[in-house]
C-alpha atoms as a PDB file:
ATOM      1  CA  UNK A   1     -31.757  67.091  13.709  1.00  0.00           C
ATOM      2  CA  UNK A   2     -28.699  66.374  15.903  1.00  0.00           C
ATOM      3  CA  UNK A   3     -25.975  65.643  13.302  1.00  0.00           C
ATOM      4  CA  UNK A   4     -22.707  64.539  14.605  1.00  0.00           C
ATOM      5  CA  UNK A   5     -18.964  65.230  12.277  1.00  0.00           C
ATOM      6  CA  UNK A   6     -18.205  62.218  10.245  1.00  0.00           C
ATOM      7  CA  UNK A   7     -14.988  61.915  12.095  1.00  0.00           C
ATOM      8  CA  UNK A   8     -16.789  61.416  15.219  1.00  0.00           C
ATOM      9  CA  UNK A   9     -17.904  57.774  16.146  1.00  0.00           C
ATOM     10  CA  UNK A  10     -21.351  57.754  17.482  1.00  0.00           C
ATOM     11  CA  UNK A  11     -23.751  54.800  18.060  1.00  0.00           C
ATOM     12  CA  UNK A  12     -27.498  55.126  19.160  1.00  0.00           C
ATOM     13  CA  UNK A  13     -27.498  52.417  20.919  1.00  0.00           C
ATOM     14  CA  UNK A  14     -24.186  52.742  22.417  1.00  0.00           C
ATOM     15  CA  UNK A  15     -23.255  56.338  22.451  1.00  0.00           C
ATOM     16  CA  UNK A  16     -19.498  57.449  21.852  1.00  0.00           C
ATOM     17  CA  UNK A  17     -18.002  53.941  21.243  1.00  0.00           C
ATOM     18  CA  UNK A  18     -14.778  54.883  19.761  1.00  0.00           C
ATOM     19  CA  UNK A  19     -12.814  53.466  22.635  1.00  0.00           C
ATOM     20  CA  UNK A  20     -14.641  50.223  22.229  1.00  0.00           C
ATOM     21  CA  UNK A  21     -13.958  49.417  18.547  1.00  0.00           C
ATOM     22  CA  UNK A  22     -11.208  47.401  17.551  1.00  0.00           C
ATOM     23  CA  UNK A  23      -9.723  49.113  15.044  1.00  0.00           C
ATOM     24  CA  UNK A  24      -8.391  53.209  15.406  1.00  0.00           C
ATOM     25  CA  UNK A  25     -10.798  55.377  14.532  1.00  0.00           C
ATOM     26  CA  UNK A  26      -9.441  58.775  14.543  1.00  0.00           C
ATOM     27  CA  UNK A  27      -7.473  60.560  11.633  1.00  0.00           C
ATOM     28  CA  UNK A  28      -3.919  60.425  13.703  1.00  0.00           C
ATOM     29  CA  UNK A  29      -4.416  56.416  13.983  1.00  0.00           C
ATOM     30  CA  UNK A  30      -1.956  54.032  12.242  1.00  0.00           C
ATOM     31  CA  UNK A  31      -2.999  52.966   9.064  1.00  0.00           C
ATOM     32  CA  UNK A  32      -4.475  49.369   9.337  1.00  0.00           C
ATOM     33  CA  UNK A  33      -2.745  46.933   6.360  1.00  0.00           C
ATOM     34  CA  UNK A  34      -3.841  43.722   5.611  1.00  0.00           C
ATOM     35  CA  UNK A  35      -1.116  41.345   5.000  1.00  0.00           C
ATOM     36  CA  UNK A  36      -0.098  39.944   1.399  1.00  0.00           C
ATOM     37  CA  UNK A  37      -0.590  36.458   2.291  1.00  0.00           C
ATOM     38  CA  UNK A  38      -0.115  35.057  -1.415  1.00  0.00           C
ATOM     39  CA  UNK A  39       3.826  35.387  -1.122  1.00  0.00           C
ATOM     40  CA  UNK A  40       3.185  33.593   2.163  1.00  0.00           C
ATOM     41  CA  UNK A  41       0.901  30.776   0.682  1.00  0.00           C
ATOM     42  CA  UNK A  42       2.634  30.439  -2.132  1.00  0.00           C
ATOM     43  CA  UNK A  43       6.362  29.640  -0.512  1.00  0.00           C
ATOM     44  CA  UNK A  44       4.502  27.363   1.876  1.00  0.00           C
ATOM     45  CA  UNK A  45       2.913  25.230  -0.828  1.00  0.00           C
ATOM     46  CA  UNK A  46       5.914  25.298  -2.770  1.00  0.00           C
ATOM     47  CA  UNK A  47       8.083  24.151   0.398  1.00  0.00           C
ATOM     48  CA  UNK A  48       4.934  21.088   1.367  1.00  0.00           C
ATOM     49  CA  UNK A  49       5.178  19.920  -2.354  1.00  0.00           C
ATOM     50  CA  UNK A  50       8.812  19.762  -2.840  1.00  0.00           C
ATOM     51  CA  UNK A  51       9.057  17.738   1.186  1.00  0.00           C
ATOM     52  CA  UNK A  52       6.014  15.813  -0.602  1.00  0.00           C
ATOM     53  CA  UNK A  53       8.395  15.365  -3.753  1.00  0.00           C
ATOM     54  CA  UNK A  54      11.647  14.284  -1.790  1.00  0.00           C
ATOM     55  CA  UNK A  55       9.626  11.888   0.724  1.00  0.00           C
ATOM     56  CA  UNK A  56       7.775  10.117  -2.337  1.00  0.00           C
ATOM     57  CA  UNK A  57      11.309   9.802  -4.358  1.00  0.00           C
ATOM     58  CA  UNK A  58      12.409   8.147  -0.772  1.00  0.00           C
ATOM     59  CA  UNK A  59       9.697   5.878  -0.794  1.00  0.00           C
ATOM     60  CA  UNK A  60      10.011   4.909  -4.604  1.00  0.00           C
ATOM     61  CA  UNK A  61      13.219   4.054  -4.418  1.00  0.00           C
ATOM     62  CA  UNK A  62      12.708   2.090  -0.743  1.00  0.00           C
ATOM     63  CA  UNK A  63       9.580   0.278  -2.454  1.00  0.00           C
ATOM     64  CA  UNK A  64      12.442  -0.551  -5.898  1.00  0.00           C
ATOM     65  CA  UNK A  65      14.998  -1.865  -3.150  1.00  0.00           C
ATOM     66  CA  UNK A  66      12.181  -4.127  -1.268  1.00  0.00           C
ATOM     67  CA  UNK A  67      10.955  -5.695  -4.822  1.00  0.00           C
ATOM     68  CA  UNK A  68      14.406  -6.098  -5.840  1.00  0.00           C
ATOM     69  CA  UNK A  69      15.094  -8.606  -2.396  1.00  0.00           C
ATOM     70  CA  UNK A  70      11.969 -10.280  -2.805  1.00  0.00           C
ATOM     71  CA  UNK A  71      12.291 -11.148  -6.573  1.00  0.00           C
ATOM     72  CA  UNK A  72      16.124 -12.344  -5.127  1.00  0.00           C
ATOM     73  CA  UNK A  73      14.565 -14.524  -2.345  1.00  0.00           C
ATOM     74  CA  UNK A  74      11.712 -15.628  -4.809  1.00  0.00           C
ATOM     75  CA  UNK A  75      14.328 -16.992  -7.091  1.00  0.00           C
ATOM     76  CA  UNK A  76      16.971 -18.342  -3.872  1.00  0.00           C
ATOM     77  CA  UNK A  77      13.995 -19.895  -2.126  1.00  0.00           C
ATOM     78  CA  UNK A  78      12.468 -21.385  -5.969  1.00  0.00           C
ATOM     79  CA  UNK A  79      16.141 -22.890  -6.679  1.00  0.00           C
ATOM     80  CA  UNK A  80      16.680 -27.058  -6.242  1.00  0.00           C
ATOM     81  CA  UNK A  81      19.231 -27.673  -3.414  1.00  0.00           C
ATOM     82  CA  UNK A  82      19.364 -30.719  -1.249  1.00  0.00           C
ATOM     83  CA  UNK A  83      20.745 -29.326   2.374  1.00  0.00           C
ATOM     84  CA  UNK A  84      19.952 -27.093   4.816  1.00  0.00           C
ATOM     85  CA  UNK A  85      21.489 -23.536   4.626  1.00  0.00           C
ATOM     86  CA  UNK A  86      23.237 -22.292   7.358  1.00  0.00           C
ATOM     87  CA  UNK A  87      22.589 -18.297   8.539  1.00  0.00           C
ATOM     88  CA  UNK A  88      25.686 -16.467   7.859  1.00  0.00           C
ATOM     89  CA  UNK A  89      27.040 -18.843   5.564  1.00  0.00           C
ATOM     90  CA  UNK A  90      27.553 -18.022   1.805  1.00  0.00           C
ATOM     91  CA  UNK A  91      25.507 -19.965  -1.222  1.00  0.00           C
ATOM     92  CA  UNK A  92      26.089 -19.940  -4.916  1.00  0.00           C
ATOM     93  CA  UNK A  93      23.837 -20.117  -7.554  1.00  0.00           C
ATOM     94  CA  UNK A  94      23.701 -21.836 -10.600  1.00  0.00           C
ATOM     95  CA  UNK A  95      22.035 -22.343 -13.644  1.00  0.00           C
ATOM     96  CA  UNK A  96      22.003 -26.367 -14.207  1.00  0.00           C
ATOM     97  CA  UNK A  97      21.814 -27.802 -17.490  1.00  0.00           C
ATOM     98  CA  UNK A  98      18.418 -28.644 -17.557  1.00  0.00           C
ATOM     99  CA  UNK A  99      17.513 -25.043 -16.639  1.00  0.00           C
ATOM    100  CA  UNK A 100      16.891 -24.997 -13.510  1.00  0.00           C
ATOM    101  CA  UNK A 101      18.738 -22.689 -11.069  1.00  0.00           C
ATOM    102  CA  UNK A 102      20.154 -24.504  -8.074  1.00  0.00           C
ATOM    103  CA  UNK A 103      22.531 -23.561  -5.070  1.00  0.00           C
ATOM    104  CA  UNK A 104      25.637 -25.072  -3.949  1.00  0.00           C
ATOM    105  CA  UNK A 105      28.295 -24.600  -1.449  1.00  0.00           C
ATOM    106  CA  UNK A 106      30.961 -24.814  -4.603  1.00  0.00           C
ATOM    107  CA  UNK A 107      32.454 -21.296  -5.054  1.00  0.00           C
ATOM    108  CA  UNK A 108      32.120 -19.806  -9.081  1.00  0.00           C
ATOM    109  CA  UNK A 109      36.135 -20.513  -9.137  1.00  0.00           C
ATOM    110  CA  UNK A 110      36.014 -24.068  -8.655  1.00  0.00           C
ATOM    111  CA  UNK A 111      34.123 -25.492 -11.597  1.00  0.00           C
ATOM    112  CA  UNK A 112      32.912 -24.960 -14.952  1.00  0.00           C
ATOM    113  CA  UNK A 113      28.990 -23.881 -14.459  1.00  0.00           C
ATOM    114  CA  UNK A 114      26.993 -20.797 -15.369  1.00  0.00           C
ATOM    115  CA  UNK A 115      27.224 -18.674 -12.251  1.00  0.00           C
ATOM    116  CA  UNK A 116      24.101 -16.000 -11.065  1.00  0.00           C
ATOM    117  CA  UNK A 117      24.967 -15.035  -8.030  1.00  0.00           C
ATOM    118  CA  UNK A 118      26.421 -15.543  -4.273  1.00  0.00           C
ATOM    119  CA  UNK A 119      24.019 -15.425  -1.501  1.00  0.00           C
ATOM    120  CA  UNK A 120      23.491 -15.150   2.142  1.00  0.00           C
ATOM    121  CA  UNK A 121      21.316 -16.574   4.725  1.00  0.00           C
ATOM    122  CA  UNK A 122      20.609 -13.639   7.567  1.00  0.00           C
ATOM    123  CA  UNK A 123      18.983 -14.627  10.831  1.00  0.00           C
ATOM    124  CA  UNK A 124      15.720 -13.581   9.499  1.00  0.00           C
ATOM    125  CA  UNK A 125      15.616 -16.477   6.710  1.00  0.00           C
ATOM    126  CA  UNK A 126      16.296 -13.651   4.297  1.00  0.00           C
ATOM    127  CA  UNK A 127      18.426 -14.008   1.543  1.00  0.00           C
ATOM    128  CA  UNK A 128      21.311 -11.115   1.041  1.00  0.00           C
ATOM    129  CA  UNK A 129      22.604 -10.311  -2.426  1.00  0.00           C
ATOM    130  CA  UNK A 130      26.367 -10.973  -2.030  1.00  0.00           C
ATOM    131  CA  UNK A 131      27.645 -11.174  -5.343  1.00  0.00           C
ATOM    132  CA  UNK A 132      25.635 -11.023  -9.177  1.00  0.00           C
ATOM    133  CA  UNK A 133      26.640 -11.915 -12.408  1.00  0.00           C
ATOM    134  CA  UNK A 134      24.035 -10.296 -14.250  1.00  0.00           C
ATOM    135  CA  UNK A 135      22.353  -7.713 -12.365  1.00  0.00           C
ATOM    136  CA  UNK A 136      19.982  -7.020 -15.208  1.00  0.00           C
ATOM    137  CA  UNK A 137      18.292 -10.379 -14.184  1.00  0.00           C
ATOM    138  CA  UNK A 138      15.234  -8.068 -12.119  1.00  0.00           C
END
């Protein structure tokens, strides 16, 4: 039988492949490593979940901010007022006697009524928190 050296790379069908195979094959050859890729993985899915974290705190506290102005322009748009706001101009509201809030053009300084807030009309029709009493209220 023709036996060949173990540290000789032989193939019947191919013959003497070493310089063929892509990896070293002799005993001189670098040593062939495979990487630690946990470290790797693991500081990568650490980094995605805490940009995951910080993006969802964003949007939390951007989604808190948008139902805060809507609850606002709920109650501004609910309240009883007999005129036409003006954009740009500044509103006051006021709780009336029989309970119902209403807005006037009377600042909280001149006259006796239970004051919520100052408002203003932007050139969307949006309402802008100017000034609160009680910020509790939402």
């Amino acid at each position: 039988m023709d036996k060949k050296p173990d540290n000789i790379v032989y193939s019947e069908e191919q013959g003497y492949n070493a310089s063929l195979l892509p990896y070293a094959t002799n005993v001189g050859a670098p040593v062939i490593k495979s990487d630690d890729l946990v470290a790797w993985k693991t500081r990568g899915i650490h980094n995605v979940n805490k940009a995951f974290e910080n993006k969802f705190a964003e949007l939390k506290l951007e989604y808190q901010k948008l139902m805060e102005e809507y609850h606002w322009n709920e109650l501004v748009y609910n309240a009883k007022f007999s005129f036409e706001p003006v954009i740009g101009e500044t509103y006051h509201m006021y709780l009336g006697d029989d309970g119902i809030e209403f807005l006037s053009l009377i600042g909280p300084n001149e006259w006796n009524k239970e004051f919520i807030g100052s408002f203003k009309l932007n050139s969307d029709k949006k309402w802008i928190v100017v000034e609160i009493k009680n910020s509790d209220l939402f």
